[in-house]
C-alpha atoms as a PDB file:
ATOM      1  CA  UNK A   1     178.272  74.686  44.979  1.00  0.00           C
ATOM      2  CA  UNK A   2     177.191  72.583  42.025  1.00  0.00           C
ATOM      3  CA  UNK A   3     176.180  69.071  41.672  1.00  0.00           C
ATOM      4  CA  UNK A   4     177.357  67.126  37.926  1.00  0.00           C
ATOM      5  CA  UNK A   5     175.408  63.389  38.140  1.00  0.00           C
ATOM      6  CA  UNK A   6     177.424  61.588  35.923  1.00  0.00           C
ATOM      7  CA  UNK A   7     173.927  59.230  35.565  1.00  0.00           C
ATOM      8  CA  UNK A   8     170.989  59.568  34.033  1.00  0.00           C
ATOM      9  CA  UNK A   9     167.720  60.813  34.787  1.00  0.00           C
ATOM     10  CA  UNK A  10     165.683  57.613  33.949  1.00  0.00           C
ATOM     11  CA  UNK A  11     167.377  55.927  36.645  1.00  0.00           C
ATOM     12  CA  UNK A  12     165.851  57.851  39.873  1.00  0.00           C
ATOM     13  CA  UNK A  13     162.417  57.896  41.110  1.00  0.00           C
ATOM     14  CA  UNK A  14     160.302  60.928  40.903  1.00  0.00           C
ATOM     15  CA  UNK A  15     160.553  61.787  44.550  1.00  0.00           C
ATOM     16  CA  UNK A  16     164.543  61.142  43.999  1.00  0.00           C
ATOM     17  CA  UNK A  17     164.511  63.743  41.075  1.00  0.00           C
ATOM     18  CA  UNK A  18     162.543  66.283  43.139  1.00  0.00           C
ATOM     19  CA  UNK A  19     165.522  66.172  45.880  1.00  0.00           C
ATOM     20  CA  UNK A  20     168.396  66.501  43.159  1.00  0.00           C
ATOM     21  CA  UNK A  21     166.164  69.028  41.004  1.00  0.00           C
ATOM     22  CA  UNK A  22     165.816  71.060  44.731  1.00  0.00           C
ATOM     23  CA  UNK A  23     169.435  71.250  44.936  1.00  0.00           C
ATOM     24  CA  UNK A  24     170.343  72.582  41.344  1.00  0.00           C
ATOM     25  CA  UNK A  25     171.728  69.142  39.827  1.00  0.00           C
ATOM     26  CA  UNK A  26     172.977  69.069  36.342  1.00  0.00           C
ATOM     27  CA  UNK A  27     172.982  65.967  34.976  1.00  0.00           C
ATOM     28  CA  UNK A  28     175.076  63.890  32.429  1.00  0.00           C
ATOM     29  CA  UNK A  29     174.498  60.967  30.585  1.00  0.00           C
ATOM     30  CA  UNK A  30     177.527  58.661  30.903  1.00  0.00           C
ATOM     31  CA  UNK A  31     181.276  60.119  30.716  1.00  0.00           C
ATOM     32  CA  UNK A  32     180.976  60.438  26.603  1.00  0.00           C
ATOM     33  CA  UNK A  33     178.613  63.760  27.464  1.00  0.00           C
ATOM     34  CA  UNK A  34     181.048  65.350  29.554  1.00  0.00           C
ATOM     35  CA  UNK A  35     183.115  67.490  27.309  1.00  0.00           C
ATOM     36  CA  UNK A  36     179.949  68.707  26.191  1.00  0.00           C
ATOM     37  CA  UNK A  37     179.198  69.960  29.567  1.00  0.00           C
ATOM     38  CA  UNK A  38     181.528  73.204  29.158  1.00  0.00           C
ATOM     39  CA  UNK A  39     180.608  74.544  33.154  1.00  0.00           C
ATOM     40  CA  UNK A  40     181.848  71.594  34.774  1.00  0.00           C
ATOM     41  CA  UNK A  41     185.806  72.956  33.725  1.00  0.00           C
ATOM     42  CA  UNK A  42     185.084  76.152  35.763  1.00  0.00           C
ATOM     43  CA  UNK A  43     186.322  77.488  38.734  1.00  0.00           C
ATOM     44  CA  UNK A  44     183.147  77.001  40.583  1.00  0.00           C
ATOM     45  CA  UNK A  45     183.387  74.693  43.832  1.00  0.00           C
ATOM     46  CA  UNK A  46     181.669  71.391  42.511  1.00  0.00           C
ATOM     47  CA  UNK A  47     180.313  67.915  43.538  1.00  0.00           C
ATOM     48  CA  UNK A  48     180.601  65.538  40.898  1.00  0.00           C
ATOM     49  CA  UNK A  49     178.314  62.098  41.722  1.00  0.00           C
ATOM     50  CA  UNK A  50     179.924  59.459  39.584  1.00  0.00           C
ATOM     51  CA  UNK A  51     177.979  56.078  38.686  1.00  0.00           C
ATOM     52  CA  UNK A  52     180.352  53.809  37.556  1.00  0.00           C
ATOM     53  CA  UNK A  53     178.340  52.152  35.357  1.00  0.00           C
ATOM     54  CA  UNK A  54     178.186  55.299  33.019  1.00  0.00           C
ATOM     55  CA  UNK A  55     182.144  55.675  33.560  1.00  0.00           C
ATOM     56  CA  UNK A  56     183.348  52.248  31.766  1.00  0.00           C
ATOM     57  CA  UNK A  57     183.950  51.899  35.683  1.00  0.00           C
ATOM     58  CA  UNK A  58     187.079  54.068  35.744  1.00  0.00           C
ATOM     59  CA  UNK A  59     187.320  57.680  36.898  1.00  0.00           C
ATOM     60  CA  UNK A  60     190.764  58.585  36.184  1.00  0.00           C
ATOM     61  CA  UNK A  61     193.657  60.653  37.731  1.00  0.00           C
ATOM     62  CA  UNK A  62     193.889  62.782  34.438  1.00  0.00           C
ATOM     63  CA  UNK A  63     190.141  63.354  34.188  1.00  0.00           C
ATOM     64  CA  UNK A  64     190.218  64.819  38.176  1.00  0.00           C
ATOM     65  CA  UNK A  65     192.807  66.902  37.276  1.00  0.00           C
ATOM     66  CA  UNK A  66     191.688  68.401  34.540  1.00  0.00           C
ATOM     67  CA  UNK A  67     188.207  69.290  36.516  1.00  0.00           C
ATOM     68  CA  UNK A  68     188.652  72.285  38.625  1.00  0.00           C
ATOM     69  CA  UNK A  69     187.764  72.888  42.297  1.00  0.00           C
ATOM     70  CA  UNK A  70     186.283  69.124  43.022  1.00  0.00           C
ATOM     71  CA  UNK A  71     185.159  69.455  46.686  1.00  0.00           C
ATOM     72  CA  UNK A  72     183.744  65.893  46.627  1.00  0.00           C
ATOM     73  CA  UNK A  73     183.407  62.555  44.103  1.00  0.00           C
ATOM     74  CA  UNK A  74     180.597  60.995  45.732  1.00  0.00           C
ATOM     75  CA  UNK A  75     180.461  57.837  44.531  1.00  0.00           C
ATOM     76  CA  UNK A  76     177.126  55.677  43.724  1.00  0.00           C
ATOM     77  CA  UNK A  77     179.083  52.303  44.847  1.00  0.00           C
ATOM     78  CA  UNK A  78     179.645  50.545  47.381  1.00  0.00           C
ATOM     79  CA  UNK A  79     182.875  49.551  45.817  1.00  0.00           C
ATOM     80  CA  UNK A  80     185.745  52.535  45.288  1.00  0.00           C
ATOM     81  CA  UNK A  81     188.368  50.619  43.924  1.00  0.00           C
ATOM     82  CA  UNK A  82     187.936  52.779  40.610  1.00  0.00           C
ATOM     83  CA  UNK A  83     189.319  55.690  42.662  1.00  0.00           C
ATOM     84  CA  UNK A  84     192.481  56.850  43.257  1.00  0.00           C
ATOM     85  CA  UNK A  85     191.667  57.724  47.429  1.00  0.00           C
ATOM     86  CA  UNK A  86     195.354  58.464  48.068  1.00  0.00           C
ATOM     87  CA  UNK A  87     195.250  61.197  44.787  1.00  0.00           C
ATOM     88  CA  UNK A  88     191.496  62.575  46.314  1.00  0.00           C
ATOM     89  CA  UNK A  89     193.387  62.894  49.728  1.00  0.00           C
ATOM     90  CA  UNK A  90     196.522  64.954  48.119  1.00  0.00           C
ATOM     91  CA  UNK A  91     194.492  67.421  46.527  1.00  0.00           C
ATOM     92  CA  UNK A  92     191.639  67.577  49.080  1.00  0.00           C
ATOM     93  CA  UNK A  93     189.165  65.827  47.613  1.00  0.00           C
ATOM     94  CA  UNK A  94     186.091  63.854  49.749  1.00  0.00           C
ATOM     95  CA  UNK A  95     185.457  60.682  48.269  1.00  0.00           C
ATOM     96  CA  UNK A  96     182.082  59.021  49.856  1.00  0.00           C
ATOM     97  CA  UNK A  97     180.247  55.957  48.783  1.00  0.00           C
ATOM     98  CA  UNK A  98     176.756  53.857  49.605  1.00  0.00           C
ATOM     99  CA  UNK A  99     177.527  51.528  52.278  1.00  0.00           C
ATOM    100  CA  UNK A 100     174.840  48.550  53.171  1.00  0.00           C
ATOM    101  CA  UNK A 101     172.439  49.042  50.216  1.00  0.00           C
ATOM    102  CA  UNK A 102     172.233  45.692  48.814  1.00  0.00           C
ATOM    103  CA  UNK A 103     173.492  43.848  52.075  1.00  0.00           C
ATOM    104  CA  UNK A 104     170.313  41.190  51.826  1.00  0.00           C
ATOM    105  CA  UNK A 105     169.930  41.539  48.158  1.00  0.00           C
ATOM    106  CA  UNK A 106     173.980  40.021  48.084  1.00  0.00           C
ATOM    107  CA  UNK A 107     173.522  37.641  50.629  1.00  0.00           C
ATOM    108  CA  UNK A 108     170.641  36.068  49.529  1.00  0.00           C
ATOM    109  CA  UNK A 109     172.135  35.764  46.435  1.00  0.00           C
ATOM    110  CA  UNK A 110     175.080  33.937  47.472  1.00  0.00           C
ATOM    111  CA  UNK A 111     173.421  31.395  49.036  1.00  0.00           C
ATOM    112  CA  UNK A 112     171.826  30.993  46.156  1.00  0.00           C
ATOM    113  CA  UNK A 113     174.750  30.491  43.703  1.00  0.00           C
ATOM    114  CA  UNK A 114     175.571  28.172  46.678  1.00  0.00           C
ATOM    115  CA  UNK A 115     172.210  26.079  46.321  1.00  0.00           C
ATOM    116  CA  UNK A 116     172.612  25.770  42.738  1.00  0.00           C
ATOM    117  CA  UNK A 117     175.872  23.946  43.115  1.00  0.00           C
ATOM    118  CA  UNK A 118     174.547  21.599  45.946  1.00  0.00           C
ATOM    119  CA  UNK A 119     172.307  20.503  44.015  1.00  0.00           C
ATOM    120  CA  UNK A 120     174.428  20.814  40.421  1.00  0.00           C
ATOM    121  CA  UNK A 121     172.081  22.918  38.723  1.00  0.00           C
ATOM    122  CA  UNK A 122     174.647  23.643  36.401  1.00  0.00           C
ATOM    123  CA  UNK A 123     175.083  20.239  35.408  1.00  0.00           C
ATOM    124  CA  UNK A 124     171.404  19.671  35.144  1.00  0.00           C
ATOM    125  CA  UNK A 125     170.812  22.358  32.815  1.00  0.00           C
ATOM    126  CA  UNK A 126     174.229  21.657  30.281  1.00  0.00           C
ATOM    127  CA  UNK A 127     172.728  18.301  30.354  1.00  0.00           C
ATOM    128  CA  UNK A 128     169.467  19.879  28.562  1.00  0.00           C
ATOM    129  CA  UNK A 129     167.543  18.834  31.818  1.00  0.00           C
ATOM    130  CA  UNK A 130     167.282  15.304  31.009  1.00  0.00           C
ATOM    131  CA  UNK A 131     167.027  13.136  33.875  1.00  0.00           C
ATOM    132  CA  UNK A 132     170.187  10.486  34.541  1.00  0.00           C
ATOM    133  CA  UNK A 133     171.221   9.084  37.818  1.00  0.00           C
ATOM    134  CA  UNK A 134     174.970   8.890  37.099  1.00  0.00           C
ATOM    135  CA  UNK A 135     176.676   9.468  39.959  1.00  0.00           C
ATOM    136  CA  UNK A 136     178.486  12.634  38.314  1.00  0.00           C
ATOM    137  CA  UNK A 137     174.757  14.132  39.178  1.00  0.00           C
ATOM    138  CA  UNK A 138     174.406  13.022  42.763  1.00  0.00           C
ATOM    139  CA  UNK A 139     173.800  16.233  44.821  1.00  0.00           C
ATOM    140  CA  UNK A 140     174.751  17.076  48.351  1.00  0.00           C
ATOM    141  CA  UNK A 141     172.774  18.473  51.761  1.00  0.00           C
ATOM    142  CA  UNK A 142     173.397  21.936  52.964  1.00  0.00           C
ATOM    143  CA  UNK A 143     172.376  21.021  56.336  1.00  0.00           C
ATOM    144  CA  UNK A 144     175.207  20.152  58.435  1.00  0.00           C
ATOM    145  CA  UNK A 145     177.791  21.331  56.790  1.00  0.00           C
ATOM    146  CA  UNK A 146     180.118  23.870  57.369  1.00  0.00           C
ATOM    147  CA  UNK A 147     180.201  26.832  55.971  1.00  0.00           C
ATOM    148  CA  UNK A 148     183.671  29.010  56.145  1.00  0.00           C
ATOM    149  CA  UNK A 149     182.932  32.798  55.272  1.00  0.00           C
ATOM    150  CA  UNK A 150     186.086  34.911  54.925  1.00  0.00           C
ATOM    151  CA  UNK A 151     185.136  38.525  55.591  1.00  0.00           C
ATOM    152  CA  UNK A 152     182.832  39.070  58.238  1.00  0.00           C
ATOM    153  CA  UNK A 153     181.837  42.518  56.776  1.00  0.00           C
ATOM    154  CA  UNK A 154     177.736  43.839  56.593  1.00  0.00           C
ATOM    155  CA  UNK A 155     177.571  40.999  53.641  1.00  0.00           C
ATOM    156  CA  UNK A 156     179.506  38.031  54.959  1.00  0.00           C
ATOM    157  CA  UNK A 157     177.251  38.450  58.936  1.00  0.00           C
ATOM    158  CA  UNK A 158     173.952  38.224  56.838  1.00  0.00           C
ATOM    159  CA  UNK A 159     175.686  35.519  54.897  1.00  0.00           C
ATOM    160  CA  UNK A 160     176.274  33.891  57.935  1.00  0.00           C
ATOM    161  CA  UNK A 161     172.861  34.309  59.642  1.00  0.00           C
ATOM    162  CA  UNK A 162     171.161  32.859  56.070  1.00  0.00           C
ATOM    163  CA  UNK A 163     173.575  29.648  56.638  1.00  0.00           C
ATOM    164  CA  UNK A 164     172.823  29.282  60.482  1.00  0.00           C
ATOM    165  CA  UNK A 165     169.267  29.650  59.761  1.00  0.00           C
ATOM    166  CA  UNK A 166     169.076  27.015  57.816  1.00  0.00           C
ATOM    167  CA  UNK A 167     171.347  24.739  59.945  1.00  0.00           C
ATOM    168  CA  UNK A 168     175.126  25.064  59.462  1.00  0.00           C
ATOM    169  CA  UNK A 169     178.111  25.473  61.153  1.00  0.00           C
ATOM    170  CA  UNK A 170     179.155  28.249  60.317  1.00  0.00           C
ATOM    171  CA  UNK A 171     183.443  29.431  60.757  1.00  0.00           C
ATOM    172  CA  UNK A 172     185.184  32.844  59.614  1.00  0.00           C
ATOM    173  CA  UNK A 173     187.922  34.969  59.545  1.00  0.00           C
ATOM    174  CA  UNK A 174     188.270  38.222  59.434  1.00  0.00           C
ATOM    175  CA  UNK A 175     191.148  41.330  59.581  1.00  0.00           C
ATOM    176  CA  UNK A 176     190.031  41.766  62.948  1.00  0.00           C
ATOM    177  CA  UNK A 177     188.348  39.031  64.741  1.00  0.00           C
ATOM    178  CA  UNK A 178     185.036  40.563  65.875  1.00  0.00           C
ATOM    179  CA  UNK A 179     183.286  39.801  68.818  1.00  0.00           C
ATOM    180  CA  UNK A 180     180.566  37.184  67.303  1.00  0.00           C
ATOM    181  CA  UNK A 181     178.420  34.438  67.679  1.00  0.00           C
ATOM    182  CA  UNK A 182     180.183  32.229  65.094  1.00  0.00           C
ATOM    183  CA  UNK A 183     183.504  30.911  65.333  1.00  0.00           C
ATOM    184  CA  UNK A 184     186.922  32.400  64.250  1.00  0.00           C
ATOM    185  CA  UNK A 185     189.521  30.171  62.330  1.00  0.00           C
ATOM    186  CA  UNK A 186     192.839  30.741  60.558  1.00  0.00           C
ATOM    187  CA  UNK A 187     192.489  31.014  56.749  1.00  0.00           C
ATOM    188  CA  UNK A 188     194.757  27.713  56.540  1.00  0.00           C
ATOM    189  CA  UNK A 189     192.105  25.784  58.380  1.00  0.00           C
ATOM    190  CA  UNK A 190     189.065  27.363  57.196  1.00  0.00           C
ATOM    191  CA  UNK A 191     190.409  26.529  53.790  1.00  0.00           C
ATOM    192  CA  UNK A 192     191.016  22.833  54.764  1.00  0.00           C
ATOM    193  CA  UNK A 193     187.116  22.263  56.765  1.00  0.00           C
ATOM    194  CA  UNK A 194     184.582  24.066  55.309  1.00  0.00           C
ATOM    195  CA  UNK A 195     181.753  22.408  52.783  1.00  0.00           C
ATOM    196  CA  UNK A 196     181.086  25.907  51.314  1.00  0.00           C
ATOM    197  CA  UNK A 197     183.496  28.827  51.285  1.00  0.00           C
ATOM    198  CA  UNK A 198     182.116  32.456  50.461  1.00  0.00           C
ATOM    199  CA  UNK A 199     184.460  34.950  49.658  1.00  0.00           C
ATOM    200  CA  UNK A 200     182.839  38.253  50.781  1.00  0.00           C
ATOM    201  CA  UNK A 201     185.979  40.659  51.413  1.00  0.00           C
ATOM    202  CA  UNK A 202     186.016  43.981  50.009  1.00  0.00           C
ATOM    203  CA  UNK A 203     188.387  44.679  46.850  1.00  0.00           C
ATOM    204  CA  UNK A 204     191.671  46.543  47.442  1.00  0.00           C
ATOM    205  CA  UNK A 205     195.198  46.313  47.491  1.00  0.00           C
ATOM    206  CA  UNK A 206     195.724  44.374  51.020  1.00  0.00           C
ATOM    207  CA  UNK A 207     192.894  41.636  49.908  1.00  0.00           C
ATOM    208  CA  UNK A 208     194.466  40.978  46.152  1.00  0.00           C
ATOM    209  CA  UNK A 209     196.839  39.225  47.834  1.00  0.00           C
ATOM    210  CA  UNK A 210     195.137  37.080  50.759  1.00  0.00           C
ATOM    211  CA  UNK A 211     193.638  34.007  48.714  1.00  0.00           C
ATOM    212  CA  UNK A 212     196.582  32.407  47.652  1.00  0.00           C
ATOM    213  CA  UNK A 213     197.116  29.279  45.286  1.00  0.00           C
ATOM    214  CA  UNK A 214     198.202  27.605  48.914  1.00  0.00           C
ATOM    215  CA  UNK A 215     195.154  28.056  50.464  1.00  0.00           C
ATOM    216  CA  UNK A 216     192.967  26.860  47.472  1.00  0.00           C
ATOM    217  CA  UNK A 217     194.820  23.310  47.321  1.00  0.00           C
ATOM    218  CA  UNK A 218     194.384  23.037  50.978  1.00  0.00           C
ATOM    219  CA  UNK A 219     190.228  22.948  49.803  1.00  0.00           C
ATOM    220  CA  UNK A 220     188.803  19.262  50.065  1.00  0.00           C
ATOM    221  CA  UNK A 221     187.335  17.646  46.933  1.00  0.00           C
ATOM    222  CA  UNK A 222     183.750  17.876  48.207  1.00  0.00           C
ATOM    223  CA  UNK A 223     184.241  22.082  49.171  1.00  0.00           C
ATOM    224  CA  UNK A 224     182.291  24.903  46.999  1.00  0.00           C
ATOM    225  CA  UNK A 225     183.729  28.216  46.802  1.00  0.00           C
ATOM    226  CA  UNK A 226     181.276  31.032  46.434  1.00  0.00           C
ATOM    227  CA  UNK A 227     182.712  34.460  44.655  1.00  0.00           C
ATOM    228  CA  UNK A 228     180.959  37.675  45.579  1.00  0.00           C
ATOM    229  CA  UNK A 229     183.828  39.317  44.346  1.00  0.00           C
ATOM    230  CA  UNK A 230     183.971  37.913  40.950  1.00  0.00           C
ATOM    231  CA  UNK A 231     187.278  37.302  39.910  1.00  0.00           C
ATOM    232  CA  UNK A 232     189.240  39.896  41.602  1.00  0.00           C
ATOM    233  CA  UNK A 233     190.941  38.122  44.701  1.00  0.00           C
ATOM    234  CA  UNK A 234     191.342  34.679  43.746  1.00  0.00           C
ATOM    235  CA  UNK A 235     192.613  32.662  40.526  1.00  0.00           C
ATOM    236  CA  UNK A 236     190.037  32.327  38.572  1.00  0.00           C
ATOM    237  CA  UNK A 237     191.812  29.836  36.257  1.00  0.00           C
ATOM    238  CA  UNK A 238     193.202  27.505  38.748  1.00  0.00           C
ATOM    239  CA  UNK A 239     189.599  27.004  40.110  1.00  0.00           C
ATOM    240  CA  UNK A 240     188.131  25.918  36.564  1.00  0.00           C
ATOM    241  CA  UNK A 241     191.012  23.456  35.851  1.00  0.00           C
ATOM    242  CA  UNK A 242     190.031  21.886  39.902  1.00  0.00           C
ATOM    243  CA  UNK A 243     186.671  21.495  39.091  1.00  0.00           C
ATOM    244  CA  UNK A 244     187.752  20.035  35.716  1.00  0.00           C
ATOM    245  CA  UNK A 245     189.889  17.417  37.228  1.00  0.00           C
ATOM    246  CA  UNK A 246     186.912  16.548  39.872  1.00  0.00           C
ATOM    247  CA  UNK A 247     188.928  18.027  42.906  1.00  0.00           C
ATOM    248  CA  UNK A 248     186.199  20.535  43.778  1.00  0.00           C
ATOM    249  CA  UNK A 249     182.791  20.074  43.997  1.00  0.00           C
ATOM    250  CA  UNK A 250     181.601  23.687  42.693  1.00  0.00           C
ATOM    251  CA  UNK A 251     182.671  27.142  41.767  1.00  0.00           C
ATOM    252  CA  UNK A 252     180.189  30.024  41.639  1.00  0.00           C
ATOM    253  CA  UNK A 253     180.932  33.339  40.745  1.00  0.00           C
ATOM    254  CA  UNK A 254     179.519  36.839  39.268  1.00  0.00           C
ATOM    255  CA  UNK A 255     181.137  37.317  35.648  1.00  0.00           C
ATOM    256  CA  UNK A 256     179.176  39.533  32.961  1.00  0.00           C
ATOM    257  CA  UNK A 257     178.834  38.150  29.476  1.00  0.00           C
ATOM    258  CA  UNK A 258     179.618  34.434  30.480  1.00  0.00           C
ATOM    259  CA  UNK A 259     177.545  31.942  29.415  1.00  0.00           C
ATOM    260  CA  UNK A 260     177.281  28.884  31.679  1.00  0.00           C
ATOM    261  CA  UNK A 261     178.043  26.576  28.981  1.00  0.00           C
ATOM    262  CA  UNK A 262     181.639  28.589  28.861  1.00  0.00           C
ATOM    263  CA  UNK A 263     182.838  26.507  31.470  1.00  0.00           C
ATOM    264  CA  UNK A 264     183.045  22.355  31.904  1.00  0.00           C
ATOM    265  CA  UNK A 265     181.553  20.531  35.310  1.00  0.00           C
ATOM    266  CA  UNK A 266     179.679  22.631  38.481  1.00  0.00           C
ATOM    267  CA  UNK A 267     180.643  26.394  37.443  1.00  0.00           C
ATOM    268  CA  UNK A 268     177.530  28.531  38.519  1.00  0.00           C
ATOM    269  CA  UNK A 269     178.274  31.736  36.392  1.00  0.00           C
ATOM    270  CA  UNK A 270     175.777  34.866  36.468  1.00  0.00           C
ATOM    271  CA  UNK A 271     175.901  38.333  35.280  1.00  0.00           C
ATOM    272  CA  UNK A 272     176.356  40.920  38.166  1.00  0.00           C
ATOM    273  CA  UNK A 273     172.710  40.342  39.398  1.00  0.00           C
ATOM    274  CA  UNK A 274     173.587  40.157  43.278  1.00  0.00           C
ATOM    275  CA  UNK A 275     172.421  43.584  44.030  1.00  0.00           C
ATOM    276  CA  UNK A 276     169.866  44.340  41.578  1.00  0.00           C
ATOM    277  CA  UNK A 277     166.608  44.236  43.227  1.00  0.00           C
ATOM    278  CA  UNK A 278     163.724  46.983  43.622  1.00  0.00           C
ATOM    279  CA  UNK A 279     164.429  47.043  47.036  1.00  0.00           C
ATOM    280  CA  UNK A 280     168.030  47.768  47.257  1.00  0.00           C
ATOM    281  CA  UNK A 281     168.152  50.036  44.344  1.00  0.00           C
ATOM    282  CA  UNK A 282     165.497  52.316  45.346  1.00  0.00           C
ATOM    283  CA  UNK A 283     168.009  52.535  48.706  1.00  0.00           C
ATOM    284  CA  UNK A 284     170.459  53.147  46.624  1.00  0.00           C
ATOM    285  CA  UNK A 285     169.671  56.206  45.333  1.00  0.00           C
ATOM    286  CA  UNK A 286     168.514  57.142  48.409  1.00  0.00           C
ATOM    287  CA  UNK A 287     171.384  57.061  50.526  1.00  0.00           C
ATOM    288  CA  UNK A 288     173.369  58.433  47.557  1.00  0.00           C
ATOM    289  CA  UNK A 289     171.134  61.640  47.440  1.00  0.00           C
ATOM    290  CA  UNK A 290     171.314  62.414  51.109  1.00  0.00           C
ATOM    291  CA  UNK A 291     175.359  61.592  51.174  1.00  0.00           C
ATOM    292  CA  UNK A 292     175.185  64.151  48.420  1.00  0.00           C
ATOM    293  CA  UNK A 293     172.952  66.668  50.464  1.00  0.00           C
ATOM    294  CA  UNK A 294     174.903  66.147  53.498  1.00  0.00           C
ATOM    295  CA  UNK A 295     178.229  68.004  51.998  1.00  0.00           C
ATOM    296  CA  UNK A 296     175.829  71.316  51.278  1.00  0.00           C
ATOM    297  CA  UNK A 297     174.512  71.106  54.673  1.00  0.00           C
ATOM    298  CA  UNK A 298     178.206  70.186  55.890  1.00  0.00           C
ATOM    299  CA  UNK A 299     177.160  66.963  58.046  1.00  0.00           C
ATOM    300  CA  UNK A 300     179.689  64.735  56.247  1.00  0.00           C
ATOM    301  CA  UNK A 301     178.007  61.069  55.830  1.00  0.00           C
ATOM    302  CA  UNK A 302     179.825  57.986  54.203  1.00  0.00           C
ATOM    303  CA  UNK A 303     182.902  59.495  53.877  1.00  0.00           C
ATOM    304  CA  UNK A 304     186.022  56.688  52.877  1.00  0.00           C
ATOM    305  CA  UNK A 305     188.675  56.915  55.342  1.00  0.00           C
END
């Protein structure tokens, strides 16, 4: 069986090119190289390990098709949304991805974004950092107040631990309720209590359509919503003209190539830095490289139901 990385070498550790040198890995730049690569359109049972991030984050239909003989798209995501799953499943295709890489490294940063517009860093900093005790810069505590985490996922429990550690009350709801230590609530009244809401569901077709506009007027003036889904399951736009019109506190999100002076009043905007630390890459590739040995040995691992 052979192994096309759709992902550069400089990426991976020495160790991490040993492994994937050891089991025969060709690999290609970014999805530009890949007519280039004539083998890949043979007959030959293949794994093709596809970074997203050399893919324009799409891996199309048409482009499967026209590859012979996948046995497996192992993905170097958490996220699969870029994949077709039910078109994988019709022609027999495994589809795996990197679960719990950057659980801390996204967490951490959350709370973060969430800092920043407690204490309306964003204002501070369009304001050139000049000091003025106007009211419109009066920050607020984090202690005490309740924090309303929708998604209680690998991300949104060590969100929740981070919060209760540093003395919150901390709600959620989830698909499922799970058997935890914090407490469940409907979406309608999460909405309506919580001080900071952080949106840490996963992105697919069922959780497009759970944040509606309903649920974001039932937020009080004085809430912050936290993104760690960028703008995928929420509007965006409705958000920005709230904050605008001083009926939300904050707004923090993840969006690439934004500059924080793009938006008016407490917008915390950042590039897609969440996950990006030594740490959780170097796991990254990790996990990816044994998901990828685990199909030649045939002990399956991270396989998407």
């Amino acid at each position: 069986m052979q192994i096309y990385m759709i992902n550069p070498r400089k990426d991976f550790s020495h160790y991490q090119l040993e492994k994937l040198d050891n089991m025969n890995t060709i690999f290609i730049g970014d999805i530009s190289q890949l007519e280039e690569e004539k083998d890949i359109y043979s007959n030959c049972e293949k794994i093709i390990a596809v970074s997203p991030d050399y893919t324009n984050w799409e891996f199309s239909n048409e482009l499967i098709n026209m590859i012979p003989n996948i046995k497996a798209l192992c993905l170097g995501t958490t996220t699969y949304d870029y994949i077709d799953l039910k078109y994988c499943e019709d022609n027999n295709i495994l589809v795996t991805n990197i679960p719990r890489y950057a659980t801390e490294s996204v967490a951490e940063y959350l709370m973060f974004l969430a800092i920043n517009l407690a204490k309306k860093l964003p204002l501070q900093l369009k304001n050139n950092n000049i000091q003025d005790f106007k009211k419109e810069y009066m920050q607020m505590l984090i202690e005490g107040k309740q924090a309303g985490i929708i998604g209680l996922g690998n991300i949104g429990n060590k969100v929740a631990e981070i919060c209760s550690n540093m003395n919150m009350k901390v709600v959620y709801w989830s698909k499922k309720t799970k058997n935890s230590i914090y407490i469940f609530n409907e979406l309608e009244e999460l909405f309506e209590k919580s001080d900071f809401i952080f949106l840490t569901l996963s992105i697919n077709d069922e959780t497009k359509t759970l944040i509606t506009e309903e649920l974001l007027n039932k937020m009080k003036t004085t809430a912050n919503f936290i993104s760690g889904t960028g703008k995928a399951l929420h509007n965006h736009n409705m958000l920005i003209e709230k904050i605008e019109k001083g009926e939300l506190f904050g707004y923090a999100l993840e969006e690439p190539n934004k500059n924080i002076l793009d938006y008016k009043g407490n917008i915390m905007v950042t590039s897609e830095y969440a996950w990006y630390t030594y740490e959780a890459t170097e796991k990254r590739m990790d996990i990816w490289i044994e998901t990828i040995k685990g199909i030649l040995d045939n002990d399956l691992k991270n396989v998407i139901k």
